[in-house]
C-alpha atoms as a PDB file:
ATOM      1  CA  UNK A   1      26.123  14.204 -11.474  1.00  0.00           C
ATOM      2  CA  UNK A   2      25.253  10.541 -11.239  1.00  0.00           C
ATOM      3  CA  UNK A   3      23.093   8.830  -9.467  1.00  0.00           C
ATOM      4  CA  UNK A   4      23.718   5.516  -7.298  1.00  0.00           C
ATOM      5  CA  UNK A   5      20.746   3.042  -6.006  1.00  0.00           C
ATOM      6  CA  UNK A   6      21.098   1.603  -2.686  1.00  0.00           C
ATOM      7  CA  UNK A   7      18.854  -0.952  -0.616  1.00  0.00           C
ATOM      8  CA  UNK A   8      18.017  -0.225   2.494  1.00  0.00           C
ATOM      9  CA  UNK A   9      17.619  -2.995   5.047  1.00  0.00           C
ATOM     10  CA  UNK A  10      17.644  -3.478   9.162  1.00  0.00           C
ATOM     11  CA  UNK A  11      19.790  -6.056  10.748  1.00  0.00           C
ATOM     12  CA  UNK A  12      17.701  -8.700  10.579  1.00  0.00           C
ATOM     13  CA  UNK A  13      17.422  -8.690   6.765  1.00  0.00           C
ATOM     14  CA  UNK A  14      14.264  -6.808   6.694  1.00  0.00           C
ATOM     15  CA  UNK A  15      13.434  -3.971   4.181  1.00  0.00           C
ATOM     16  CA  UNK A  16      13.749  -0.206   5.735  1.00  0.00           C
ATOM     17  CA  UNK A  17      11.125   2.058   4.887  1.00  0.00           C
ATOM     18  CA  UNK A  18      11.921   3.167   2.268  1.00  0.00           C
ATOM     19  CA  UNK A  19      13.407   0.249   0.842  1.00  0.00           C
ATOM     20  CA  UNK A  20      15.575   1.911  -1.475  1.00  0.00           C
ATOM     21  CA  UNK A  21      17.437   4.717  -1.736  1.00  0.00           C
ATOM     22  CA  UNK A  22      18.658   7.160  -4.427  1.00  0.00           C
ATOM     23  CA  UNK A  23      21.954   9.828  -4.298  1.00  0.00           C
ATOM     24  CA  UNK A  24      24.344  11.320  -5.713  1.00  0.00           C
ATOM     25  CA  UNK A  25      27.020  10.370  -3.179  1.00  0.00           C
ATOM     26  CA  UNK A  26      28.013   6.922  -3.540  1.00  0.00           C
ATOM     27  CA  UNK A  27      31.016   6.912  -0.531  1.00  0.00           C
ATOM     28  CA  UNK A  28      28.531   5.533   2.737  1.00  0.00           C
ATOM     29  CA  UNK A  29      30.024   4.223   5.086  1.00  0.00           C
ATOM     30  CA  UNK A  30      29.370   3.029   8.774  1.00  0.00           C
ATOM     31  CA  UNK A  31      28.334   5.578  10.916  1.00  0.00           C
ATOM     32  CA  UNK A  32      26.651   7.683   8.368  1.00  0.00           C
ATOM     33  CA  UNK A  33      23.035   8.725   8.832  1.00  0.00           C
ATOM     34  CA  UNK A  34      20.500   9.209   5.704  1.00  0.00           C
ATOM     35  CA  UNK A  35      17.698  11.404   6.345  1.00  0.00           C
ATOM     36  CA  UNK A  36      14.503   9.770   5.074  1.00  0.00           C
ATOM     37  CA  UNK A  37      12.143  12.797   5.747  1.00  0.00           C
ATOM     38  CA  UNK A  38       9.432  13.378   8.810  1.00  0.00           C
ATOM     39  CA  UNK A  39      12.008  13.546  11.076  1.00  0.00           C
ATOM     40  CA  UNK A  40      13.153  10.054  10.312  1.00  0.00           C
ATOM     41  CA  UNK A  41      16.957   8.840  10.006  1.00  0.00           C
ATOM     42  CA  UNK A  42      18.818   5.792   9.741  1.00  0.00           C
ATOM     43  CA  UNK A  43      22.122   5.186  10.863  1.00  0.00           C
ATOM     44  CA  UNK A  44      24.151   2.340   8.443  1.00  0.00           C
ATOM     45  CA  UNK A  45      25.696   0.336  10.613  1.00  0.00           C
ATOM     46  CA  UNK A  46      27.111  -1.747   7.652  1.00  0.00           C
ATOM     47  CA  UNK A  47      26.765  -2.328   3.713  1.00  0.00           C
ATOM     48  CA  UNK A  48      27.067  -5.314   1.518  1.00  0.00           C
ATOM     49  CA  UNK A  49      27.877  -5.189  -2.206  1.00  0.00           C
ATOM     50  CA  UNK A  50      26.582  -6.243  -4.887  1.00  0.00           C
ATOM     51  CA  UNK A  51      26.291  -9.616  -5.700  1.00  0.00           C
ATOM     52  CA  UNK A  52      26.192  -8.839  -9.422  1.00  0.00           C
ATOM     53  CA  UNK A  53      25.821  -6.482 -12.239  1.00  0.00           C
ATOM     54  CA  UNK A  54      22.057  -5.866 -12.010  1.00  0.00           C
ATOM     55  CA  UNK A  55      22.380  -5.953  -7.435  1.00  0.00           C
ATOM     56  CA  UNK A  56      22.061  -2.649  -5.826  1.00  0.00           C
ATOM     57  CA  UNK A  57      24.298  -2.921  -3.016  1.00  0.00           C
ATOM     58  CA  UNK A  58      22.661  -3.063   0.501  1.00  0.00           C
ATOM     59  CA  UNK A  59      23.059  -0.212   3.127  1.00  0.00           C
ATOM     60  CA  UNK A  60      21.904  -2.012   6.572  1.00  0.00           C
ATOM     61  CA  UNK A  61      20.593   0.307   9.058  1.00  0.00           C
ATOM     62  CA  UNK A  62      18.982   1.332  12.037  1.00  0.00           C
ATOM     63  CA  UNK A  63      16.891   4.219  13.347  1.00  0.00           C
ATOM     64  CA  UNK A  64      19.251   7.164  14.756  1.00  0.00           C
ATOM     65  CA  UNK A  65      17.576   9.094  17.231  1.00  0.00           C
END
């Protein structure tokens, strides 16, 4: 299987924590949550393209609880 590179980045433009993301499913849409370990999730609320060839595009998200 491949693997797909994704940015991760709140609403206001700022980086997640992690600020990137690796997987083998490359389908996310709104409404999806990515577990990021300790308990932590994020919840993409929407995702950008790339811009180019070399851009990862840009899952934006916020903490699911």
């Amino acid at each position: 299987m491949g693997s797909f590179a994704f940015k991760l980045e709140h609403e206001d433009g700022t980086p997640a924590d992690p600020a990137s993301f690796q997987t083998s499913v490359p389908t996310w849409r709104a409404g999806d949550e990515i577990p990021l370990g300790n308990g932590r999730t994020l919840r993409v609320i929407d995702i950008r393209l790339a811009a180019g060839l070399e851009d990862e595009p840009v899952l934006v998200g916020q903490p699911a609880y």
